[in-house]
Protein backbone atom coordinates (compact mmCIF):
# COMPACT_ATOMS: atom_id res chain seq x y z
CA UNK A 1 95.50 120.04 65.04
CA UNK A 2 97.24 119.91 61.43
CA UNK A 3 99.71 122.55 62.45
CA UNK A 4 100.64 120.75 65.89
CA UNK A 5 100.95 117.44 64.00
CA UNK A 6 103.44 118.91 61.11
CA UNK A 7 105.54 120.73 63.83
CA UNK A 8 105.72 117.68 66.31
CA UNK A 9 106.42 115.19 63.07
CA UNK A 10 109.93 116.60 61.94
CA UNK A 11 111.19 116.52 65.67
CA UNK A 12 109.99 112.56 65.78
CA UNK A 13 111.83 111.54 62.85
CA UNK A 14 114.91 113.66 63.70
CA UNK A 15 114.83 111.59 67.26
CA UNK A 16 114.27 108.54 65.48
CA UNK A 17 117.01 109.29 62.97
CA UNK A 18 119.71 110.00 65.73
CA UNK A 19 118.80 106.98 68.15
CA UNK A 20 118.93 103.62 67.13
CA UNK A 21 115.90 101.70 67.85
CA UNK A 22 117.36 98.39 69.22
CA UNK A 23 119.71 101.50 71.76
CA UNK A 24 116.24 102.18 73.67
CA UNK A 25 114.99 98.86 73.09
CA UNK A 26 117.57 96.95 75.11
CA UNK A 27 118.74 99.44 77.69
CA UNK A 28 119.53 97.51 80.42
CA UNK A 29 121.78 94.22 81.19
CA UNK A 30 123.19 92.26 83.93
CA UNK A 31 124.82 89.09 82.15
CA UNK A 32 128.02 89.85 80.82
CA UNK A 33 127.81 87.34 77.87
CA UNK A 34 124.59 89.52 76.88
CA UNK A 35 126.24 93.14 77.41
CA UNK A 36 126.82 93.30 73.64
CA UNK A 37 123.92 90.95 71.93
CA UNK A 38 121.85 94.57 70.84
CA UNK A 39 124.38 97.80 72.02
CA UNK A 40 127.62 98.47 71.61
CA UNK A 41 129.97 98.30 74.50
CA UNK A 42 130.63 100.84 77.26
CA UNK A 43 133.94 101.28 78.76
CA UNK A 44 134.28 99.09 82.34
CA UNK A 45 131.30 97.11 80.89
CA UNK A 46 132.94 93.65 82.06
CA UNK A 47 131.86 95.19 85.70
CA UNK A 48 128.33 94.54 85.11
CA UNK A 49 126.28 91.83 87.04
CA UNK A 50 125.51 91.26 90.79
CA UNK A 51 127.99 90.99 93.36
CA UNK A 52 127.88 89.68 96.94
CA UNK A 53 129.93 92.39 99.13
CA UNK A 54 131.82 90.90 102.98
CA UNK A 55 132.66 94.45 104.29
CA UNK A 56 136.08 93.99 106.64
CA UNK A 57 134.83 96.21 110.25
CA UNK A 58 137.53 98.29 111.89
CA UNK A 59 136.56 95.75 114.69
CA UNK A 60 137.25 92.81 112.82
CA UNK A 61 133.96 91.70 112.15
CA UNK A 62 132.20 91.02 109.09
CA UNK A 63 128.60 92.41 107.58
CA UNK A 64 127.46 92.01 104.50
CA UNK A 65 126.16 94.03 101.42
CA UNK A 66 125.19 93.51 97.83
CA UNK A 67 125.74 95.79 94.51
CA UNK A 68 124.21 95.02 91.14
CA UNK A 69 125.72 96.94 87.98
CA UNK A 70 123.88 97.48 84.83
CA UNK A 71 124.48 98.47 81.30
CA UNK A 72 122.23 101.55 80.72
CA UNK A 73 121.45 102.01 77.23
CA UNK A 74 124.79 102.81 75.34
CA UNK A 75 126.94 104.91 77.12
CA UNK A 76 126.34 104.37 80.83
CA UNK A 77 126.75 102.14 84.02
CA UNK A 78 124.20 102.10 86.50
CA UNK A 79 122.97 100.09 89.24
CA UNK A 80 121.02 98.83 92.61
CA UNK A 81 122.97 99.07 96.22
CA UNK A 82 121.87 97.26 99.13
CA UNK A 83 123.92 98.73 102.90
CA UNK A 84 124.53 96.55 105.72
CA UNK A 85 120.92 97.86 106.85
CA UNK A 86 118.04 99.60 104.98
CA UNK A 87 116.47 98.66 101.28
CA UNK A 88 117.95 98.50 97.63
CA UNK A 89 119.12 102.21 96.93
CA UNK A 90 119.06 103.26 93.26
CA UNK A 91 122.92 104.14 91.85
CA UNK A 92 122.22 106.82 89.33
CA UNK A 93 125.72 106.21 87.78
CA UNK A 94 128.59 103.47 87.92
CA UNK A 95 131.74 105.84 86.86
CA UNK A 96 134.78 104.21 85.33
CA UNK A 97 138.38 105.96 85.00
CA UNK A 98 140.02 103.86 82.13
CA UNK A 99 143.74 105.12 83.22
CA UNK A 100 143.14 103.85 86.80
CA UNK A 101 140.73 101.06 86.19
CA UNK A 102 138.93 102.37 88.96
CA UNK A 103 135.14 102.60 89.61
CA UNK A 104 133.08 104.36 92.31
CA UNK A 105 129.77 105.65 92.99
CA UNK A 106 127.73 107.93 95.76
CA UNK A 107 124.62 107.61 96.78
CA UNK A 108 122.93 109.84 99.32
CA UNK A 109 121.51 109.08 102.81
CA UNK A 110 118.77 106.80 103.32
CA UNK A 111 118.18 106.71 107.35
CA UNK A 112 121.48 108.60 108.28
CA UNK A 113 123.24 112.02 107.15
CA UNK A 114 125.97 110.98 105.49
CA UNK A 115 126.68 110.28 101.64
CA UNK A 116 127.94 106.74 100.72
CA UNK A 117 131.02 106.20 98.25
CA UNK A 118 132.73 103.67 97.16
CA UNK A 119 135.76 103.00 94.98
CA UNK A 120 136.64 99.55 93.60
CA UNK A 121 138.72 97.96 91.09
CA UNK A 122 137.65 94.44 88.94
CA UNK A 123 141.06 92.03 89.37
CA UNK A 124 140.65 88.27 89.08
CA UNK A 125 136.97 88.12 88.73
CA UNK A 126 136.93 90.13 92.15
CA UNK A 127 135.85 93.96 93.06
CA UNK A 128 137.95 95.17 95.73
CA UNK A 129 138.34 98.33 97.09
CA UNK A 130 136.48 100.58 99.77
CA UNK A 131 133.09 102.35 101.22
CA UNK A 132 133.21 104.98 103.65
CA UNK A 133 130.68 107.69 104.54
CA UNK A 134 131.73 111.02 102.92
CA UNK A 135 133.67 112.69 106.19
CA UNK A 136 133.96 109.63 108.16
CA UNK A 137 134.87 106.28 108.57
CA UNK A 138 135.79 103.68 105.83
CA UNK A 139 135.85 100.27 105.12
CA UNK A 140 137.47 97.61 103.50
CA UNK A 141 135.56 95.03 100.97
CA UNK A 142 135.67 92.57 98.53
CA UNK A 143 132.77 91.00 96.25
CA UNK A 144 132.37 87.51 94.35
CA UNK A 145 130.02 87.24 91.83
CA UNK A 146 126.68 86.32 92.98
CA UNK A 147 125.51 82.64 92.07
CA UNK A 148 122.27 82.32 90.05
CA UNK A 149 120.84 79.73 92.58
CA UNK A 150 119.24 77.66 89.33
CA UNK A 151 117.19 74.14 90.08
CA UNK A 152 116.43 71.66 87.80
CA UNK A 153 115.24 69.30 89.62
CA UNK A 154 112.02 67.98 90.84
CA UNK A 155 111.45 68.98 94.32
CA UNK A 156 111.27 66.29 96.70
CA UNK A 157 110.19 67.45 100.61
CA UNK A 158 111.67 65.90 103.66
CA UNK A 159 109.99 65.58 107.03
CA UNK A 160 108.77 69.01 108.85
CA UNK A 161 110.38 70.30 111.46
CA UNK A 162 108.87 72.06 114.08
CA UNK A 163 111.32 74.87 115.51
CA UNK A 164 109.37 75.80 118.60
CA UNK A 165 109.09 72.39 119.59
CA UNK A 166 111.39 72.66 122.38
CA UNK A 167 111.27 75.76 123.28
CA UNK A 168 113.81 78.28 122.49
CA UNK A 169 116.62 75.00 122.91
CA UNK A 170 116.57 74.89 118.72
CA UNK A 171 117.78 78.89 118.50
CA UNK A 172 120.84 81.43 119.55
CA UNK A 173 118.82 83.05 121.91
CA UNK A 174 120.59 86.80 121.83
CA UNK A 175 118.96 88.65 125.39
CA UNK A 176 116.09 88.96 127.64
CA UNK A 177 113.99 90.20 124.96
CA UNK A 178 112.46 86.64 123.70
CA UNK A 179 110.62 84.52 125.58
CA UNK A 180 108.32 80.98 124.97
CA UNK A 181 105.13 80.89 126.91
CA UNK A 182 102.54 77.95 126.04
CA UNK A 183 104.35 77.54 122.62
CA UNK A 184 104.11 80.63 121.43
CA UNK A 185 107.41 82.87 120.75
CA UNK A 186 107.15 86.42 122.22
CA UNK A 187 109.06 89.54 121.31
CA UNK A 188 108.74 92.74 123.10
CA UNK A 189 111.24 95.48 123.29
CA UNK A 190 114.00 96.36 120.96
CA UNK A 191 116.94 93.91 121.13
CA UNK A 192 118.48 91.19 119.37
CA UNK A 193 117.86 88.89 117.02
CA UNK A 194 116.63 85.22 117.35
CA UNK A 195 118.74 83.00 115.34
CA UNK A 196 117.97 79.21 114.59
CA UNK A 197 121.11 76.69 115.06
CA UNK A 198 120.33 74.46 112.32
CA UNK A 199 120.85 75.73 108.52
CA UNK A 200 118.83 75.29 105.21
CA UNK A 201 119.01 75.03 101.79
CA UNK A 202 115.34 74.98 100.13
CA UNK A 203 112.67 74.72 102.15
CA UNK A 204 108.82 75.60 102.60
CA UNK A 205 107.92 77.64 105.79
CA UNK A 206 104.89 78.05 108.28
CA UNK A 207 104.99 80.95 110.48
CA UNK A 208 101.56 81.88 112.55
CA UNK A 209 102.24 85.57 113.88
CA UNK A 210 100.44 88.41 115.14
CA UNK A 211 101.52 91.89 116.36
CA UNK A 212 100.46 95.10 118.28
CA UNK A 213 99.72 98.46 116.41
CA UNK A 214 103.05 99.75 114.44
CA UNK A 215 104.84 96.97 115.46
CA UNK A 216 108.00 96.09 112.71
CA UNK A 217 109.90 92.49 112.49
CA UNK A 218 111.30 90.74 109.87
CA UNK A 219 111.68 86.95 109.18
CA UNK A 220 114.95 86.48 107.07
CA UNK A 221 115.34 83.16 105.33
CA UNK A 222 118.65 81.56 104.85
CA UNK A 223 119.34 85.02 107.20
CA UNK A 224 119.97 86.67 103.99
CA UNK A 225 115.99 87.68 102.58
CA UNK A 226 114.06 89.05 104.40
CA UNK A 227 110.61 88.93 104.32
CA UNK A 228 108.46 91.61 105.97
CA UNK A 229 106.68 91.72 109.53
CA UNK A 230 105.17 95.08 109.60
CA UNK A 231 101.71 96.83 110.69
CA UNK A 232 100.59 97.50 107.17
CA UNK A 233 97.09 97.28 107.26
CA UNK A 234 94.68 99.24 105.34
CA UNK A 235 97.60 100.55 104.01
CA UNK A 236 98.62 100.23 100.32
CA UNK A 237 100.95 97.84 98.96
CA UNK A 238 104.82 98.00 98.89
CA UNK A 239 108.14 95.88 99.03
CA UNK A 240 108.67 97.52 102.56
CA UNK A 241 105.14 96.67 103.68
CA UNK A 242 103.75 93.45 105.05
CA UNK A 243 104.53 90.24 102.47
CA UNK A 244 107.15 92.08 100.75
CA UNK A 245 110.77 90.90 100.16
CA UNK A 246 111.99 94.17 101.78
CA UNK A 247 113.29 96.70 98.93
CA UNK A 248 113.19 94.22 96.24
CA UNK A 249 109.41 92.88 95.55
CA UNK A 250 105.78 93.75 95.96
CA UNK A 251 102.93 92.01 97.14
CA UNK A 252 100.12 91.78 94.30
CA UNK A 253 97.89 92.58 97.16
CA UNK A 254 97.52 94.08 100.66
CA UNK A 255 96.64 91.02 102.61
CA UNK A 256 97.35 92.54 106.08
CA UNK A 257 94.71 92.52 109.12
CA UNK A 258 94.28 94.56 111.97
CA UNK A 259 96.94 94.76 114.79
CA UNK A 260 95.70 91.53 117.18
CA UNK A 261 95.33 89.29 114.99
CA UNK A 262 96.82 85.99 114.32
CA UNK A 263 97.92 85.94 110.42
CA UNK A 264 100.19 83.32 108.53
CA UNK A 265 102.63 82.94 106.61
CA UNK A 266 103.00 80.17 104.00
CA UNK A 267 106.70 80.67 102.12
CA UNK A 268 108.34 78.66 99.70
CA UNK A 269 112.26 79.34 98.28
CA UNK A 270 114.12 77.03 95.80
CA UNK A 271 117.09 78.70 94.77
CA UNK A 272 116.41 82.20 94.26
CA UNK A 273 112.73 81.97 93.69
CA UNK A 274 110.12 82.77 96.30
CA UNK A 275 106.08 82.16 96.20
CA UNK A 276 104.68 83.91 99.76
CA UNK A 277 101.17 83.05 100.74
CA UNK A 278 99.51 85.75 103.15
CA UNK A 279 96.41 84.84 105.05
CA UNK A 280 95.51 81.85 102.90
CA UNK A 281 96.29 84.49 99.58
CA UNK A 282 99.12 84.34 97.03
CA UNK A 283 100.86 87.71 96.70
CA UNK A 284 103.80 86.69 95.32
CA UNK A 285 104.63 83.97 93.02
CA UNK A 286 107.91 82.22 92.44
CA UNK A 287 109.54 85.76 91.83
CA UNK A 288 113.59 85.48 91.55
CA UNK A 289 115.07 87.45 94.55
CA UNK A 290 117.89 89.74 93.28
CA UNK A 291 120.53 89.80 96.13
CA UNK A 292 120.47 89.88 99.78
CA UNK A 293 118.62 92.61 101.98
CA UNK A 294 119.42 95.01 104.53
CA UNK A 295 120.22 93.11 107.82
CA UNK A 296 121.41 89.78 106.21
CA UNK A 297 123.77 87.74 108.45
CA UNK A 298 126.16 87.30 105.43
CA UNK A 299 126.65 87.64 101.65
CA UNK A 300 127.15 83.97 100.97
CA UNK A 301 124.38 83.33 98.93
CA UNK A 302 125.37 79.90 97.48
CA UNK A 303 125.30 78.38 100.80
CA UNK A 304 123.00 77.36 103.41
CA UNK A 305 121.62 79.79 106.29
CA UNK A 306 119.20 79.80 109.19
CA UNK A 307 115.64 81.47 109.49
CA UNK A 308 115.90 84.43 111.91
CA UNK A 309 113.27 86.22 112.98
CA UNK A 310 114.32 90.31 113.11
CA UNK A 311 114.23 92.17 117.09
CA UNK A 312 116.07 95.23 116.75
CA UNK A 313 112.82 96.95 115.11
CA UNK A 314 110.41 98.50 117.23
CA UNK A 315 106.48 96.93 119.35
CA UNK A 316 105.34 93.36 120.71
CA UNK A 317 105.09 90.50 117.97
CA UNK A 318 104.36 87.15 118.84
CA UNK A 319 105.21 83.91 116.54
CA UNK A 320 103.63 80.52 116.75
CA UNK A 321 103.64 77.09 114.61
CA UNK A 322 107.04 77.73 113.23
CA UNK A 323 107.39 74.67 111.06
CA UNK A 324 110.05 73.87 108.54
CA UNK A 325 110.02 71.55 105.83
CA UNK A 326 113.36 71.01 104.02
CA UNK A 327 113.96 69.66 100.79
CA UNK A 328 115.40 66.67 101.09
C-alpha cells in the first residue's frame, strides 16, 4: 500500500501543478457576460449561449430547431442540438476558423443514416449560415438568441377553460384520425396533429388520458415543449419516458400505470419553468426548460403558442378533461 501511495502521489501533484484548479472547477458556461468570470477566453467564445434556429425549407416552409453552445473548460466549444424532430443530441465540439469567422459542427444520426453539419457565422447578434445532411440536401437558417423567459411577478390565475367543451370546434383539426365521442378526444392511427386555435402565455394544465399497450403521443405546450405520452410502465425513468420533457428532463419517479388506464396530468409553466404532477405525484418541480424540443411548431420562444397534442407517433390514446387555466 506504501509503494502504490508514493508512486500515485508524484503523478497527483504533477496534475495538480499543470491544471489550474478554478480550469476544472468552472468548465462549462452559457452566459456570455460569465464566459470569463473563472477561465480565460477561447477563440469564437462570444458564440456561446442558446439560440432559437427558423430553418428556411426548399419548399418554403418553416421548422424549427434549437442549438446551445458552451464554454468547455479552457480551450473548447461544445454544445446541445435539438433537429426539427428527435431529442437534444450532444455536440462533442463547436469548431471555430478565426480567418473565416466561421463555425460548424457534425453530429451523427439519431433515427436516420445520415450525418448532420452545419456551418454558421455570428453577424449582428445573429448565426446564419446552413445544415444539410452529409451527401444530401441543405438548408438555409438563421438563429436569435433565446429569451430567458424570467417572472417576477406574483401569479395571478384567470378563469379555466375547458378545450373539449365544444367538441373539436376549439382546435385545427388536421384528418380523419381524431375524433370526440361523449367528451372524450380519441386518437387512433398515425396522422396529424391536433392543434388548439387559441394561444397562451403561462398557464396551468389538466389533461385526463389513457392509452393502449406501446402507444406514443406527446402534449406540447406553447407547441414548443413537449411533454411525454408514452407506454412507460414498469419501466425505469427517463426524459423520453412518460412525464419527461422529451430529451431535456427526468421524472424523479416512474409514475406510469398499466396500458388502460385513465392517468392525469397536472402541469404548470411560467416562463421557462415547469412543475408536472403525474397521477396525483410530483416528478418534476419548477425545473427551467432549456430550448424547444423535437416537433415544436416554431422557435419563437418569447411568444405565445397553443397546446397540441402529438398524432404522428404510433397506437390508440384517448384524452379527456382538457382544461386550461391562463394567467391572467
Amino acid at each position: 500500500m506504501k509503494k502504490i501511495s508514493q508512486r500515485i502521489f508524484p503523478l497527483f501533484v504533477l496534475t495538480a501543478l499543470s491544471v489550474s484548479p478554478l480550469s476544472y472547477a468552472f468548465g462549462q458556461h452559457i452566459y456570455p457576460e460569465d464566459a470569463d468570470c473563472y477561465t480565460p477566453p477561447v477563440p469564437g467564445e462570444r458564440v456561446i449561449g442558446r439560440w432559437d434556429i427558423t430553418i428556411q425549407n426548399r419548399d418554403g416552409s418553416e421548422t424549427a430547431s434549437w442549438l446551445e453552445i458552451e464554454k468547455s473548460g479552457i480551450g473548447a466549444l461544445v454544445g446541445s442540438f435539438v433537429g426539427t424532430g428527435g431529442s437534444a443530441r450532444p455536440v462533442s465540439e463547436v469548431r471555430y476558423d478565426p480567418l473565416t469567422e466561421k463555425y460548424s459542427f457534425t453530429i451523427p444520426p439519431q433515427w436516420g443514416r445520415q450525418y448532420l453539419h452545419a456551418k454558421f457565422r455570428l453577424k449582428a447578434a445573429k448565426l446564419k449560415g446552413e445544415i444539410n445532411f452529409v451527401g444530401g440536401d441543405s438548408s438555409q437558417f438563421t438563429a436569435v438568441r433565446a429569451p430567458l423567459l424570467t417572472r417576477t411577478k406574483p401569479v395571478v390565475w384567470g378563469k379555466p377553460i375547458h378545450l373539449l367543451k365544444n367538441g373539436l370546434s376549439d382546435w385545427i383539426v388536421p384528418d380523419k384520425f381524431w375524433k370526440v365521442e361523449n367528451g372524450v378526444l380519441i386518437h387512433s392511427g398515425n396522422g396529424g396533429n391536433l392543434i388548439t386555435k387559441q394561444k397562451f402565455g403561462d398557464f396551468k394544465l389538466h389533461v385526463e388520458f389513457r392509452y393502449s399497450e406501446g402507444s406514443n403521443s406527446g402534449i406540447y405546450l406553447r407547441g414548443r415543449y413537449e411533454v411525454q405520452v408514452l407506454d412507460s410502465y414498469g419501466m425505469h425513468t427517463g426524459n423520453e419516458m412518460l412525464g419527461g420533457i422529451y430529451g431535456f428532463i427526468s421524472p424523479v419517479e416512474n409514475m406510469a400505470k398499466k396500458p388502460g388506464e385513465w392517468q392525469t396530468y397536472d402541469i404548470t409553466l411560467r416562463g421557462r419553468l415547469v412543475t408536472v404532477v403525474l397521477n396525483g405525484k410530483e416528478i418534476i418541480c419548477n425545473r427551467p426548460i432549456p430550448g424547444i424540443t423535437g416537433g415544436a411548431l416554431d422557435s419563437h420562444e418569447g411568444e405565445p403558442g397553443p397546446i397540441m397534442l402529438q398524432g404522428n407517433e404510433s397506437g390508440r390514446f384517448e384524452f379527456r378533461n382538457i382544461i386550461l387555466t391562463p394567467e391572467k
